[in-house]
N, C-alpha and C. Protein backbone atom coordinates (compact mmCIF):
# COMPACT_ATOMS: atom_id res chain seq x y z
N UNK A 1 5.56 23.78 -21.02
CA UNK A 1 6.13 22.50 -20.71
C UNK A 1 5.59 22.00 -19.37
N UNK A 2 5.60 20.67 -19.17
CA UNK A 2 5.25 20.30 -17.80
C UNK A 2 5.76 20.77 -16.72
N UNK A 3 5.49 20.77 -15.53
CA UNK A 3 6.29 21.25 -14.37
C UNK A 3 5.30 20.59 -13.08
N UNK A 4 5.77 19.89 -12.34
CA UNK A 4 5.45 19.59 -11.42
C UNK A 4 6.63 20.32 -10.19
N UNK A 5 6.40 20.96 -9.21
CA UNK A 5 6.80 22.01 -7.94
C UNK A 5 6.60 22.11 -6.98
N UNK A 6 7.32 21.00 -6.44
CA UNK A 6 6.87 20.62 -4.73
C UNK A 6 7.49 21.59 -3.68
N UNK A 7 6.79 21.80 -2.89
CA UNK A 7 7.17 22.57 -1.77
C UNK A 7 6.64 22.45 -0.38
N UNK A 8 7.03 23.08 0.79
CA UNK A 8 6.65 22.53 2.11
C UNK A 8 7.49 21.57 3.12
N UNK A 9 8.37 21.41 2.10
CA UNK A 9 9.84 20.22 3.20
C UNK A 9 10.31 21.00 4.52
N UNK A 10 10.74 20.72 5.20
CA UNK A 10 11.81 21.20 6.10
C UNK A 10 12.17 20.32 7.18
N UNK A 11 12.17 20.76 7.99
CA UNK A 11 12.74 20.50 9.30
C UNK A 11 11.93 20.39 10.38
N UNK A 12 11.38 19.26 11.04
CA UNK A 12 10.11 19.01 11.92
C UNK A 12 10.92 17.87 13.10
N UNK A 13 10.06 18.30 14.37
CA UNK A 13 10.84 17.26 15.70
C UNK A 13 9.27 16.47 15.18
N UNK A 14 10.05 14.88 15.63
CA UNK A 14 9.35 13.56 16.06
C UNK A 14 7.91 14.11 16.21
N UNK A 15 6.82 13.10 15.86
CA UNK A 15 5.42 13.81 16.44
C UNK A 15 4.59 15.17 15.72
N UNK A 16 5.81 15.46 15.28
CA UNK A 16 5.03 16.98 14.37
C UNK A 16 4.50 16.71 13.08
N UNK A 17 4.27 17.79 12.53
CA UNK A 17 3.18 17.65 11.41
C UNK A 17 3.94 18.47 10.41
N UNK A 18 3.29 18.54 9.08
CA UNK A 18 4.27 19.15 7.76
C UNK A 18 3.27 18.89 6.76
N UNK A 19 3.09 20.05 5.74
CA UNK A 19 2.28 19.96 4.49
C UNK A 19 2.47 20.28 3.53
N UNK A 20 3.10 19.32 2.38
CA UNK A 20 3.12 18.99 1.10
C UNK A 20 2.88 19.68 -0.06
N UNK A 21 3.00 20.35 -0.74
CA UNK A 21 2.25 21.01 -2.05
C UNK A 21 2.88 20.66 -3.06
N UNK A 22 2.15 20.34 -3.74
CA UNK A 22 2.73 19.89 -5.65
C UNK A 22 1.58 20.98 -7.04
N UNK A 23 2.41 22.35 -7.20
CA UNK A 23 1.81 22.69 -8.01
C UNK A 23 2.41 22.04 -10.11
N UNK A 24 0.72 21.70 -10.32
CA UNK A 24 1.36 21.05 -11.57
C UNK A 24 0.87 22.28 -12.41
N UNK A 25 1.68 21.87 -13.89
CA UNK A 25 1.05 22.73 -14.90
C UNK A 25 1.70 22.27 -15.86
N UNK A 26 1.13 22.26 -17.56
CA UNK A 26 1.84 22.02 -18.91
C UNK A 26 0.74 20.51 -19.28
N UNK A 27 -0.07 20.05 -18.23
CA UNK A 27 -0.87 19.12 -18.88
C UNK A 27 -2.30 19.06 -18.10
N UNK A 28 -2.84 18.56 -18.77
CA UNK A 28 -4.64 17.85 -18.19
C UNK A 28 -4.48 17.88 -17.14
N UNK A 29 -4.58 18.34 -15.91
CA UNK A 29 -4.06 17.87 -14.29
C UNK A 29 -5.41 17.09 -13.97
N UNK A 30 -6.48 16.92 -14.00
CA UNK A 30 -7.53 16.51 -13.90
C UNK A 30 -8.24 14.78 -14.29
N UNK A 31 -6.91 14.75 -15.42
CA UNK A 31 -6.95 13.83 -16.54
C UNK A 31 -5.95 12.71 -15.54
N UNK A 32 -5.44 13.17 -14.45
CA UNK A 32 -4.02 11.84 -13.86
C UNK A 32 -4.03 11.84 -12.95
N UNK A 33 -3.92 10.56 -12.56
CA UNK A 33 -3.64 10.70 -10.89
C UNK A 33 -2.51 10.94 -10.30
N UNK A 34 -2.21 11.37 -8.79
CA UNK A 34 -1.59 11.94 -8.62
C UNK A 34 -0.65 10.96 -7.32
N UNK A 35 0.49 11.23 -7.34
CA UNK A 35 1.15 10.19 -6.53
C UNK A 35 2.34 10.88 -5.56
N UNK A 36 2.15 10.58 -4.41
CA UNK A 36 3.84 10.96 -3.51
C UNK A 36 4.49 9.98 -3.22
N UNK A 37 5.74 10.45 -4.01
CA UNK A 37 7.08 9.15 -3.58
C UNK A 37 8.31 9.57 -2.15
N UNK A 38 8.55 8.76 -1.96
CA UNK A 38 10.04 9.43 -1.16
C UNK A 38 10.94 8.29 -1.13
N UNK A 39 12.07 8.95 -1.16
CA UNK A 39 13.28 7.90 -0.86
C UNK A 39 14.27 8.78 0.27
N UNK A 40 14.51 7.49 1.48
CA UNK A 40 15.24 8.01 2.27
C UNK A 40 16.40 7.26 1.92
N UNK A 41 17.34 8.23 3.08
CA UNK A 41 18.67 7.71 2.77
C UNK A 41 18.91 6.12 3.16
N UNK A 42 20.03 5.67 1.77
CA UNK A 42 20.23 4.86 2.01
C UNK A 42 18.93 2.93 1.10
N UNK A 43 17.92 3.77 1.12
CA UNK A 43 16.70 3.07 0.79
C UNK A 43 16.13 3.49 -0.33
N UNK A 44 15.37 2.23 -1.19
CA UNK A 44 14.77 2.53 -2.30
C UNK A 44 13.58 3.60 -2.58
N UNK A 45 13.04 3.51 -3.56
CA UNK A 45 11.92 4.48 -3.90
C UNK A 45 10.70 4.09 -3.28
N UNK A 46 9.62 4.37 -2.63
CA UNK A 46 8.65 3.93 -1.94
C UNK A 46 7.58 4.54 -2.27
N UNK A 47 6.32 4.17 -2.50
CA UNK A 47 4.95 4.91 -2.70
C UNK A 47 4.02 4.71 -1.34
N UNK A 48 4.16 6.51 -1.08
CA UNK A 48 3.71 6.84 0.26
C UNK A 48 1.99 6.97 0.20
N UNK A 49 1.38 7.65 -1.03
CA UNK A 49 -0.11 7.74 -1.07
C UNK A 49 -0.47 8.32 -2.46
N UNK A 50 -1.58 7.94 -2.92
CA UNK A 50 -2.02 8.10 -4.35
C UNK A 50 -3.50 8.59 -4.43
N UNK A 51 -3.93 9.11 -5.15
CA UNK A 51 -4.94 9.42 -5.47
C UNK A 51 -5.51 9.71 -6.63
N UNK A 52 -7.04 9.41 -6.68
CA UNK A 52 -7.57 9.10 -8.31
C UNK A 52 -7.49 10.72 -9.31
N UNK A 53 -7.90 10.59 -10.14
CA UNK A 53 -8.28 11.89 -10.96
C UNK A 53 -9.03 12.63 -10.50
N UNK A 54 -10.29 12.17 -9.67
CA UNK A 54 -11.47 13.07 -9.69
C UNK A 54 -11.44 12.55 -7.86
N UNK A 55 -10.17 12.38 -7.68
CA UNK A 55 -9.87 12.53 -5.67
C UNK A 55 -10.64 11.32 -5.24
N UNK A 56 -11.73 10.25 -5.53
CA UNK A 56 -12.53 9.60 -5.21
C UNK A 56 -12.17 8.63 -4.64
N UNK A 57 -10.65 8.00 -4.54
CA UNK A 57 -10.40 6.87 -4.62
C UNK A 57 -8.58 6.78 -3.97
N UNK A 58 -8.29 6.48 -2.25
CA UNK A 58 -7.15 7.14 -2.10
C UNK A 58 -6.28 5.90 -1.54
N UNK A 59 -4.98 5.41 -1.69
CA UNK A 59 -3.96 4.41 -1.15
C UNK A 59 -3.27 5.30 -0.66
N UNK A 60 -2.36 4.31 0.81
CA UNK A 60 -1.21 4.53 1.22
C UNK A 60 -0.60 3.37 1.97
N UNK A 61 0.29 3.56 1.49
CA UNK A 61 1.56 2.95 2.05
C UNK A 61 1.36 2.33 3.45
N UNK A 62 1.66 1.33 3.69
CA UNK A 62 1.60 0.51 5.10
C UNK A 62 2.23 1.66 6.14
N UNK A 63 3.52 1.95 6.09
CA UNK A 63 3.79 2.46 6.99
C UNK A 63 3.83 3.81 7.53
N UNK A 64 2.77 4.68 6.37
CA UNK A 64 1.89 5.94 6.66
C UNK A 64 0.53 6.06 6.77
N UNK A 65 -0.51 4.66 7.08
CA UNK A 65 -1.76 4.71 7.08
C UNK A 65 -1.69 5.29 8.17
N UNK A 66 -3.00 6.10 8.30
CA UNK A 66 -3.33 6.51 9.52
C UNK A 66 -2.48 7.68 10.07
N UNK A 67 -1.55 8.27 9.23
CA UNK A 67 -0.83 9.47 9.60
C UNK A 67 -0.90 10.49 8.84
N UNK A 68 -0.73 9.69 7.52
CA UNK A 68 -0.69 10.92 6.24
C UNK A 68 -2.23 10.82 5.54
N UNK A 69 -2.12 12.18 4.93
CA UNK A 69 -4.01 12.47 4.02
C UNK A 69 -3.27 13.50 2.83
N UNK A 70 -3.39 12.29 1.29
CA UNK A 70 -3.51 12.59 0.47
C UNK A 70 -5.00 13.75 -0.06
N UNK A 71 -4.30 14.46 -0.42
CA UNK A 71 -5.76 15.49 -1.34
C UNK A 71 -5.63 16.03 -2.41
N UNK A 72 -6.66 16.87 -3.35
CA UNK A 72 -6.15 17.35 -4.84
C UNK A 72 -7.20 18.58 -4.86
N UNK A 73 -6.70 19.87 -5.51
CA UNK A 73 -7.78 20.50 -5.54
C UNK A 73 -7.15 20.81 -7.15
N UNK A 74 -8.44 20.14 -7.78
CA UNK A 74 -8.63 20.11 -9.51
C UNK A 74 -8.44 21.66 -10.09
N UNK A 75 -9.03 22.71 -9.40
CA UNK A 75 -9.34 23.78 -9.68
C UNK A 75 -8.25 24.84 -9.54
N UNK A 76 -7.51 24.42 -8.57
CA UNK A 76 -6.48 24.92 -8.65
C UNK A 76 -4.76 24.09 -9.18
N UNK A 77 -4.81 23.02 -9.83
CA UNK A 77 -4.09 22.26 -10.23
C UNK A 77 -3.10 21.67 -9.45
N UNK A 78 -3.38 21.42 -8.17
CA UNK A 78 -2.63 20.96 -6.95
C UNK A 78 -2.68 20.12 -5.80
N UNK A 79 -1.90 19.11 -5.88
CA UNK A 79 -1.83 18.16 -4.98
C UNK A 79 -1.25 18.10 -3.75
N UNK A 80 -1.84 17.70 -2.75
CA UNK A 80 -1.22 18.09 -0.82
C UNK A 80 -0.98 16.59 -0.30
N UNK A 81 0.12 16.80 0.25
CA UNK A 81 -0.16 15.49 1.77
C UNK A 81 -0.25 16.27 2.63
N UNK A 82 -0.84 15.92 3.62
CA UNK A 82 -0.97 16.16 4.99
C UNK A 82 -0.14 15.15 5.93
N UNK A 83 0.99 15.58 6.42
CA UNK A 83 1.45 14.50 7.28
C UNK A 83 1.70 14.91 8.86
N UNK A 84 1.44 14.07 9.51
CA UNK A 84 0.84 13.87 10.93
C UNK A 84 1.69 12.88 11.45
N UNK A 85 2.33 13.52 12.90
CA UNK A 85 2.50 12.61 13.81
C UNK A 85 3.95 11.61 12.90
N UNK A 86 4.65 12.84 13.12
CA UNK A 86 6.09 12.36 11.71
C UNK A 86 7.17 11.41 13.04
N UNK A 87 7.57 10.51 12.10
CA UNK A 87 8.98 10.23 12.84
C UNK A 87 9.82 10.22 12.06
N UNK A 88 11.42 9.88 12.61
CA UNK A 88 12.42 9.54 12.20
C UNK A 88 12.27 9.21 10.90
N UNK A 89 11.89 7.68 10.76
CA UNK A 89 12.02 7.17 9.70
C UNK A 89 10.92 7.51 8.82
N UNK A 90 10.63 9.00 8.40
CA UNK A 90 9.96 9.63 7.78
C UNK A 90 11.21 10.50 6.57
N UNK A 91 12.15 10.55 7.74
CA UNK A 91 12.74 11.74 6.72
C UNK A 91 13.18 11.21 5.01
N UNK A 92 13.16 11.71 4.45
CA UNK A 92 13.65 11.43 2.86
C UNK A 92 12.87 12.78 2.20
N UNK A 93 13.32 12.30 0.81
CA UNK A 93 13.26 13.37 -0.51
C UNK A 93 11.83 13.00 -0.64
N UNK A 94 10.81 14.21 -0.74
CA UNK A 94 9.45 13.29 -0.95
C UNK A 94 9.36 14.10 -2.81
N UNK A 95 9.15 13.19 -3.12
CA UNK A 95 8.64 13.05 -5.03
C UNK A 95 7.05 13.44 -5.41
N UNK A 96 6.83 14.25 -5.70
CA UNK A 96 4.93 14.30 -6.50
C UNK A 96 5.15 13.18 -7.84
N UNK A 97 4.07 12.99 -8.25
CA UNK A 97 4.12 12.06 -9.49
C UNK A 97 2.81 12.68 -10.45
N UNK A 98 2.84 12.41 -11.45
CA UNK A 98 1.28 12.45 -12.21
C UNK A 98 1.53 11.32 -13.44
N UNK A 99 0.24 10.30 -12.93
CA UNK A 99 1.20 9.53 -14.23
C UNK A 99 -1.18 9.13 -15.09
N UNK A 100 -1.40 8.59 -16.00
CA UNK A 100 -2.53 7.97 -16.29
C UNK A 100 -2.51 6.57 -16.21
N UNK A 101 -3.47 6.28 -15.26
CA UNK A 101 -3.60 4.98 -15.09
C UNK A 101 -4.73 4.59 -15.94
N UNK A 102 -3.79 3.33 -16.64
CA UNK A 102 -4.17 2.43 -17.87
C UNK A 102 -5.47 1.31 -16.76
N UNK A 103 -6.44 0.43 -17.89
CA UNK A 103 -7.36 -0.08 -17.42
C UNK A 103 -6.15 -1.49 -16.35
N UNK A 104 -5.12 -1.87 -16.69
CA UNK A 104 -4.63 -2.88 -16.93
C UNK A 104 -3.71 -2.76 -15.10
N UNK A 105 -4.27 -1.07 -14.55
CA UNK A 105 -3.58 -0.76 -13.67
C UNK A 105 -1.99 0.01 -13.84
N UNK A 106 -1.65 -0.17 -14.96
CA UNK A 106 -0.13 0.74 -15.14
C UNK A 106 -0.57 1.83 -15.00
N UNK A 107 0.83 2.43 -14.57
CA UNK A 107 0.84 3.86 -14.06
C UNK A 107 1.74 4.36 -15.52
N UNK A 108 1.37 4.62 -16.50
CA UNK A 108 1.88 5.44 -18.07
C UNK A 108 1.97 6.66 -18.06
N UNK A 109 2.64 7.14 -18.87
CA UNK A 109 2.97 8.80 -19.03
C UNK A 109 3.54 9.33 -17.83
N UNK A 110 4.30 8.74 -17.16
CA UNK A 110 4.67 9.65 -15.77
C UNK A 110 5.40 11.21 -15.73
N UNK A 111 5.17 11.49 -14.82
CA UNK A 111 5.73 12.98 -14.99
C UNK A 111 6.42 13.49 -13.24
N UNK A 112 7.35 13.65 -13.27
CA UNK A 112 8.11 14.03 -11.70
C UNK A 112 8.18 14.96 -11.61
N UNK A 113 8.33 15.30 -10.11
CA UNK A 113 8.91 17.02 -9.71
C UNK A 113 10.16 16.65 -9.15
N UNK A 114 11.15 17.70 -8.87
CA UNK A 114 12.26 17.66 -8.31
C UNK A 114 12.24 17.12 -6.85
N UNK A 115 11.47 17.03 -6.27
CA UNK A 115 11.34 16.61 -4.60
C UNK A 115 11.51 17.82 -3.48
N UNK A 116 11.12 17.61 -2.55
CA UNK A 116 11.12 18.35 -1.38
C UNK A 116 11.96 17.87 -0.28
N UNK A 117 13.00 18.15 0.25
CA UNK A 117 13.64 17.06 1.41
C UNK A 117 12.89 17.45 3.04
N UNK A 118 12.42 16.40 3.33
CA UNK A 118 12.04 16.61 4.93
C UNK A 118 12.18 15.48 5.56
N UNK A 119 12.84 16.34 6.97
CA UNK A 119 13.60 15.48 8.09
C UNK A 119 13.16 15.71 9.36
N UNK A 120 13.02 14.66 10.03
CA UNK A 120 12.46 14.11 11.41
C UNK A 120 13.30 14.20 12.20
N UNK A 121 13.66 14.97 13.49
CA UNK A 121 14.94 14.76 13.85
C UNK A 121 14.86 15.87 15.34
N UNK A 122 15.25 15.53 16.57
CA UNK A 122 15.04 16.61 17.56
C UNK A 122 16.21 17.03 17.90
């Protein structure tokens, strides 16, 4: 069965750094791109950074450019953020995604992990 298995949350002061892991398995991992969500408290669902199938091709979110670095290693079926230089309004539940993006731009077939919670906080 599918399983997407995030891990790496915790507990980081202002300024610090924290790294992400989403091990997938039960489909094509190669075949989807790969997506991190988070929702903090209080606030909707947000798309923090994405990346293509074959890693080539990477978005993020306005208010993590330049902090966070999406990556994928195909070979081992697993997706990373790298996040840098965290604040406050970082903390929330962060979400992996794997969904196939249609020519039309939809994100189809989605598939979630349970989330990771990490908080900004001194």
């Amino acid at each position: 069965q599918v399983q997407l298995v995030e891990s790496g949350g915790g507990l980081v002061q202002p300024g610090g750094s924290l790294r992400l892991s989403c091990a997938a398995s039960g489909f094509t991992f190669s075949q989807y791109t790969m997506s991190w969500y988070r929702q903090g408290p209080g606030k909707e669902r947000e798309l923090v950074a994405r990346i293509s199938n074959t890693g080539g091709n990477t978005i993020y979110g306005d208010s993590v450019k330049g902090r966070f670095t999406i990556s994928r290693d195909n070979a081992k079926n697993t997706v990373y953020l790298q996040m840098n230089s965290l604040k406050p309004d970082d903390t929330a539940v962060y979400y992996c995604n794997a969904a196939i993006r249609l020519i039309s731009g939809l994100m189809a077939n989605n598939y979630w992990g349970q989330g990771t919670q990490v908080t900004v906080s001194s």
